[in-house]
N, C-alpha and C. Protein backbone atom coordinates (compact mmCIF):
# COMPACT_ATOMS: atom_id res chain seq x y z
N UNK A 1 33.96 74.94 134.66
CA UNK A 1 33.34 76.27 134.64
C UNK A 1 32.79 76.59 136.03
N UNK A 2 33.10 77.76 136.66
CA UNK A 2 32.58 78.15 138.00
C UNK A 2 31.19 78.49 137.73
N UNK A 3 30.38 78.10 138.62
CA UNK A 3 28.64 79.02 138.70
C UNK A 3 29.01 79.45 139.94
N UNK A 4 28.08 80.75 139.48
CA UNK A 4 27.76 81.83 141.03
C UNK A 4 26.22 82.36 140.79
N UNK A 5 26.16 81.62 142.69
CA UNK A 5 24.94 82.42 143.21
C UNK A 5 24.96 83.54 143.94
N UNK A 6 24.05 84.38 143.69
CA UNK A 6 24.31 85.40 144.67
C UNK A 6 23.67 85.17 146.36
N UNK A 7 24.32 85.86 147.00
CA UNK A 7 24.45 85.57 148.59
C UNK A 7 22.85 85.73 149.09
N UNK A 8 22.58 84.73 149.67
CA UNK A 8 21.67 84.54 150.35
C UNK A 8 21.48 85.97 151.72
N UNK A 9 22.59 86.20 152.32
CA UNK A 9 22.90 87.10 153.11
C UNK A 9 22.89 88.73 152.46
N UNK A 10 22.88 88.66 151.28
CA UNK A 10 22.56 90.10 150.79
C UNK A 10 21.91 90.73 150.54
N UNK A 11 21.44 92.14 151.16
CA UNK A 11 20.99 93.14 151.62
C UNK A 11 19.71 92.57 150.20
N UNK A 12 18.20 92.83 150.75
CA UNK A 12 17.29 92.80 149.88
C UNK A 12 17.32 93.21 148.17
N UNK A 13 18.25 95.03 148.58
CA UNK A 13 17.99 95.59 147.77
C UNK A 13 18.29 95.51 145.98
N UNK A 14 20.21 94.37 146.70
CA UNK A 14 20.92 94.13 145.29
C UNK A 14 19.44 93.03 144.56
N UNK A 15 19.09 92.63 145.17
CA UNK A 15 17.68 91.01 144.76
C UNK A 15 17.15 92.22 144.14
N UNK A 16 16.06 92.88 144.15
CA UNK A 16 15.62 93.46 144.07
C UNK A 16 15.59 94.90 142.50
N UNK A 17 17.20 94.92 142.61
CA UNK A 17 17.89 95.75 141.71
C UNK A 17 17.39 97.39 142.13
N UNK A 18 17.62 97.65 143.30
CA UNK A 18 16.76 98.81 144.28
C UNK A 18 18.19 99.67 144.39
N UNK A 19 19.60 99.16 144.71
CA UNK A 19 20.28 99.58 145.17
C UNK A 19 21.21 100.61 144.64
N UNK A 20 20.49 101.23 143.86
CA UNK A 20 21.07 102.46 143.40
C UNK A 20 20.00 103.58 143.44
N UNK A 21 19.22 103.33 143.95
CA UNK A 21 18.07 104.78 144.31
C UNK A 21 18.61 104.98 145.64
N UNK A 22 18.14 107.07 145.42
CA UNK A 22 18.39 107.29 146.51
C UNK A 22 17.90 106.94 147.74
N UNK A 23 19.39 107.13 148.68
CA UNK A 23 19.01 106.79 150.25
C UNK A 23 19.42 105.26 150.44
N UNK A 24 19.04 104.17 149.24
CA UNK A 24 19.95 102.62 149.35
C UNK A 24 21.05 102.48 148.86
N UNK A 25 21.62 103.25 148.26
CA UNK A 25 23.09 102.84 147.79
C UNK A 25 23.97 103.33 148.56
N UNK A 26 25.24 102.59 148.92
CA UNK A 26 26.16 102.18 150.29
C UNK A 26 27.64 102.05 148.93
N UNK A 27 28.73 101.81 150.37
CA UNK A 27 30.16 101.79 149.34
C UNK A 27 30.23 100.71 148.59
N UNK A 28 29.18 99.94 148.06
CA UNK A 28 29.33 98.36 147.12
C UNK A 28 28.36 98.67 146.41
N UNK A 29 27.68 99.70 145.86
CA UNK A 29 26.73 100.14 144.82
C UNK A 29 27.18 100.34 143.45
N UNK A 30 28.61 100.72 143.70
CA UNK A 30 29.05 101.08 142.23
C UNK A 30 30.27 99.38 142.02
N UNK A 31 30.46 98.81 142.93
CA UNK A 31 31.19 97.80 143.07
C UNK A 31 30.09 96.81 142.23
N UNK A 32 29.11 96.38 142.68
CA UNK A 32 28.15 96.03 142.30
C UNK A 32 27.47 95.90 141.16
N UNK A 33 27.06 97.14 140.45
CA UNK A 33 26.95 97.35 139.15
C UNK A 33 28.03 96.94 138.44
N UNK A 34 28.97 97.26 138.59
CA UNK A 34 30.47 97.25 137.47
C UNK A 34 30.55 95.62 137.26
N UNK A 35 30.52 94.64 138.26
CA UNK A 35 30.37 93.30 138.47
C UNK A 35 29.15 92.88 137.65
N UNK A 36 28.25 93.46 138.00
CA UNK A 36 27.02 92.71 137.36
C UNK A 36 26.96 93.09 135.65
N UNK A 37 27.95 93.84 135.56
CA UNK A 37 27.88 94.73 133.79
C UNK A 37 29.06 93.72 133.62
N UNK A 38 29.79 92.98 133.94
CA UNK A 38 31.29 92.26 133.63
C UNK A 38 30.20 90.96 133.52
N UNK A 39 29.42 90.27 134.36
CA UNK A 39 28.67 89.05 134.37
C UNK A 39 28.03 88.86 133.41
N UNK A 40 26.96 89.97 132.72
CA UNK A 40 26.25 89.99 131.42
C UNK A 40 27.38 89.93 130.23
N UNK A 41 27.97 90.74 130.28
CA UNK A 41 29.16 90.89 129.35
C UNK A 41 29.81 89.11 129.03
N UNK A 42 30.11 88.47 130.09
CA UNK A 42 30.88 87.32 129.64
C UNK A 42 29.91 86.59 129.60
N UNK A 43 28.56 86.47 129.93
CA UNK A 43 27.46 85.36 129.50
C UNK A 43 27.25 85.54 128.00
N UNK A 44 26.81 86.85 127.64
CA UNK A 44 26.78 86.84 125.79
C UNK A 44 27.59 86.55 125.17
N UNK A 45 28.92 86.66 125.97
CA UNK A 45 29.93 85.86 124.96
C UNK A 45 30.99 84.49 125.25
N UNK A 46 29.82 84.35 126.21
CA UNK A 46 29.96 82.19 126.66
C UNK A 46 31.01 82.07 126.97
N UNK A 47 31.82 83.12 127.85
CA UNK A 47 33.38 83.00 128.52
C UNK A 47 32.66 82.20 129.95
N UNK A 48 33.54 81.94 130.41
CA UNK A 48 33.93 81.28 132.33
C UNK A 48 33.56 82.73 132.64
N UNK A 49 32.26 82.86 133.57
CA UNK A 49 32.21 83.96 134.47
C UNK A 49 33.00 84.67 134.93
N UNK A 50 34.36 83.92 135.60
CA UNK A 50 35.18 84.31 136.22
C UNK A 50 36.37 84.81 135.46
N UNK A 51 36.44 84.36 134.09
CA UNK A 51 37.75 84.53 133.66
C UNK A 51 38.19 85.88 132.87
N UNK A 52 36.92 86.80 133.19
CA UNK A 52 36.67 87.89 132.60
C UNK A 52 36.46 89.33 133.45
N UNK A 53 36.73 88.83 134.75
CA UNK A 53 36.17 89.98 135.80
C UNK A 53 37.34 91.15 136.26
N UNK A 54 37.60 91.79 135.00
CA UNK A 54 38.47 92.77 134.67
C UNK A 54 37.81 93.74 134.04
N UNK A 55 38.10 95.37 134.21
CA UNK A 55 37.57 96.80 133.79
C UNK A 55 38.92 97.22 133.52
N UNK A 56 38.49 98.44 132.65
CA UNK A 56 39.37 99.77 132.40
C UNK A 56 38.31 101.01 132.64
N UNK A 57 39.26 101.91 132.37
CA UNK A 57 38.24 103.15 132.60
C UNK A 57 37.34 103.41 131.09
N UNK A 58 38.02 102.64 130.10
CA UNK A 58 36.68 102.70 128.90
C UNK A 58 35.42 101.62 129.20
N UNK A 59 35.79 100.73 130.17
CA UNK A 59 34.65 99.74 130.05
C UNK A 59 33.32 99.97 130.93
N UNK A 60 33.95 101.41 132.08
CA UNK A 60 33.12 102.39 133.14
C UNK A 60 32.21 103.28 132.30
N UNK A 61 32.80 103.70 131.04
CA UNK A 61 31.45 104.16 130.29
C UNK A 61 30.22 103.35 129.68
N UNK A 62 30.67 101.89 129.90
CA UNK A 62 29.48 101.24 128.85
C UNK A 62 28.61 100.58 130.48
N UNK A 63 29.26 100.61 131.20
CA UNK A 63 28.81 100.52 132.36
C UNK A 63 27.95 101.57 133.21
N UNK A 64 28.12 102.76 133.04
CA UNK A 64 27.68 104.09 133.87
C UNK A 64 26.68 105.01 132.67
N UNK A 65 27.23 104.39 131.55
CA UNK A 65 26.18 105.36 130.43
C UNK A 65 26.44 107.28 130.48
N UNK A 66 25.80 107.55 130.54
CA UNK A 66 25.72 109.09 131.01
C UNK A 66 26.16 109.73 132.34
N UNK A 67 25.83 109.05 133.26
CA UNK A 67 25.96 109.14 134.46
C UNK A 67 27.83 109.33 134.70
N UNK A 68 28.45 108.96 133.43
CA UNK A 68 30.19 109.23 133.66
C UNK A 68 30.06 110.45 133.10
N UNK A 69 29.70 111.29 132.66
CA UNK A 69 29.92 112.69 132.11
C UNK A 69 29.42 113.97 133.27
N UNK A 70 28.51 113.09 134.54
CA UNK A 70 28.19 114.29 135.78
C UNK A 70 30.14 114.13 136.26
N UNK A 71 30.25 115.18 136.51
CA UNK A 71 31.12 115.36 137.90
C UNK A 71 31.81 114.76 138.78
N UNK A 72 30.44 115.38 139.43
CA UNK A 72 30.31 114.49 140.66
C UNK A 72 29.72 113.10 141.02
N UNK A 73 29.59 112.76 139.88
CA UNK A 73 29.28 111.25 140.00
C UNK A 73 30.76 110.24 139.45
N UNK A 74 31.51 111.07 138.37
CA UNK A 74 32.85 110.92 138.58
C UNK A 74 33.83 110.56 139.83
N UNK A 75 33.42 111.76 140.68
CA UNK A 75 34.36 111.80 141.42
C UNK A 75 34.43 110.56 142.70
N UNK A 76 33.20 110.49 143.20
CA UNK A 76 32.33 109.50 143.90
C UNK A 76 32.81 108.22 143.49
N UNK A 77 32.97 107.67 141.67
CA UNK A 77 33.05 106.66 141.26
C UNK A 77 34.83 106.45 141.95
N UNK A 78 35.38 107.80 141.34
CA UNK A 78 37.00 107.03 141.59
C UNK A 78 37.26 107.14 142.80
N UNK A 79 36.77 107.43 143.75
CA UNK A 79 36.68 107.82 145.37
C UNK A 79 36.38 106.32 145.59
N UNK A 80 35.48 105.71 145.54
CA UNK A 80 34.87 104.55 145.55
C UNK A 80 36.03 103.31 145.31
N UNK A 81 36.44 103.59 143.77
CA UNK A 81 37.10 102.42 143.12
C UNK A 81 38.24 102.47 144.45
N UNK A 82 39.09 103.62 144.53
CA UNK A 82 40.34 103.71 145.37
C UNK A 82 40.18 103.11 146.82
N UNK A 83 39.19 103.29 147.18
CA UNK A 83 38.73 102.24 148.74
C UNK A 83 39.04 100.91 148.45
N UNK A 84 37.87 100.49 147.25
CA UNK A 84 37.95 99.08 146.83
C UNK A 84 39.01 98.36 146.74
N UNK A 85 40.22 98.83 145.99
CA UNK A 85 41.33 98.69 145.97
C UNK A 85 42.13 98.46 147.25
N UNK A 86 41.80 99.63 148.02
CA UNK A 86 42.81 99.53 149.69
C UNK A 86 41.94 98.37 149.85
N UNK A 87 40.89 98.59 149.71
CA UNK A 87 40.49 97.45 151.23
C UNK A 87 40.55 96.17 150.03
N UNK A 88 41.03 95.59 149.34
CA UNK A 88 41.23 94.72 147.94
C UNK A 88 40.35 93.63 147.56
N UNK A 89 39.41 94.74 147.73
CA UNK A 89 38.02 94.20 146.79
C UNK A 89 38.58 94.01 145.21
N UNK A 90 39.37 94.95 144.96
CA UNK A 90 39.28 94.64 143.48
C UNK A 90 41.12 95.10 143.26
N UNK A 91 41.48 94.98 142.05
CA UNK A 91 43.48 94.88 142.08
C UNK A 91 43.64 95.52 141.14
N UNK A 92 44.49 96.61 141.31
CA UNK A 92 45.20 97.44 139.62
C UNK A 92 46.04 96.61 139.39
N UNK A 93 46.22 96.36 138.06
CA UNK A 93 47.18 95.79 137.61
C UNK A 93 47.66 96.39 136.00
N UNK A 94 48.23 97.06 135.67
CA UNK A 94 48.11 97.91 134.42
C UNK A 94 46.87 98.66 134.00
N UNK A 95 46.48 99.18 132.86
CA UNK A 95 45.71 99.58 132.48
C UNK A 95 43.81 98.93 133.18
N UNK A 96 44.30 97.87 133.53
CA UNK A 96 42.66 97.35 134.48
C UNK A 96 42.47 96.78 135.33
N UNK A 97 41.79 96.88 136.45
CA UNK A 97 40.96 96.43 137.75
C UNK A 97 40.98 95.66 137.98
N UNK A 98 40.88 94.50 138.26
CA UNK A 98 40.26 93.17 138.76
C UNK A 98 39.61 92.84 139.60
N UNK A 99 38.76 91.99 139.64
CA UNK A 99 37.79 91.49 140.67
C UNK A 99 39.04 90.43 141.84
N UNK A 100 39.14 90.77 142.78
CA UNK A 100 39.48 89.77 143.32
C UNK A 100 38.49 88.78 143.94
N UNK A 101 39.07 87.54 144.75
CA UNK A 101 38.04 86.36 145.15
C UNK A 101 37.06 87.21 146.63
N UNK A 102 38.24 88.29 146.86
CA UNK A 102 37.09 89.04 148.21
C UNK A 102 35.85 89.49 147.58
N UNK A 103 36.25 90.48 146.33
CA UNK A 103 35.24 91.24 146.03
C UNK A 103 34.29 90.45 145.22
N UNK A 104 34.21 89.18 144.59
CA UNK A 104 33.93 88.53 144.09
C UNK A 104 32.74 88.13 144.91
N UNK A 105 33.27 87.55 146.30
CA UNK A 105 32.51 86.68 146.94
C UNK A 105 32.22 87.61 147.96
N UNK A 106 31.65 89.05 147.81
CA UNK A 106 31.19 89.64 148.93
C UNK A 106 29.66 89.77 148.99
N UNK A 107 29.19 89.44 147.17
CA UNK A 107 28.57 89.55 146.16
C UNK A 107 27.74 87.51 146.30
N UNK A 108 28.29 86.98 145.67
CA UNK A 108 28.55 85.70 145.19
C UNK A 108 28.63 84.93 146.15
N UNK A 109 28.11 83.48 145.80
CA UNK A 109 28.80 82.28 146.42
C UNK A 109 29.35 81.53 145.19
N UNK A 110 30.66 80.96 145.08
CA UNK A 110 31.37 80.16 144.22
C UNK A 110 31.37 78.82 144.62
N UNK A 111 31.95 77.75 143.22
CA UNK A 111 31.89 76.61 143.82
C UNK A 111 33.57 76.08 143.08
N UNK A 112 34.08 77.07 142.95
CA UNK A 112 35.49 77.21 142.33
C UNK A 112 36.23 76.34 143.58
């Protein structure tokens, strides 16, 4: 089973859970959340951290709550995801996302 710590090197705010008020949230805010909603998710149900770090766009509502029905917080989100992707933080692969080991460990330290 992999354990992950989070990075010693990361910005106060993710420690903190700050990084979504305005003025601190940056292009790994919504990267971030979606990860940390996939981490709770496979701890309640006693999977491998890792073996679960996959989304769809239904799993962005249990993740975003209300906040998926603004707009423009929509738009921002898939603006966002599509970077993540180029720069391959995270991988389409059919119907869902994946965490790759970049985006994983931009976050994280592993001992995988």
């Amino acid at each position: 089973m992999m354990t992950m710590t989070l990075r010693s090197d990361l910005p106060i705010k993710y420690y903190l859970n700050l990084h979504t008020e305005e003025g601190l949230n940056d292009e790994f805010t919504l990267l971030f959340e979606i990860l940390q909603y996939l981490i709770k998710v496979s701890a309640s149900k006693e999977k491998s951290s890792s073996s679960n770090l996959k989304f769809s766009s239904k799993s962005l509502k249990y993740v975003f709550g209300d906040r998926i029905k603004d707009e423009t917080f929509k738009i921002n989100l898939v603006k966002s995801l599509k970077t993540m992707i180029h720069d391959e933080y995270l991988k389409a692969e059919g119907d869902f996302i994946y965490f790759t080991k970049k985006g994983l460990t931009y976050f994280y330290l592993t001992n995988d």
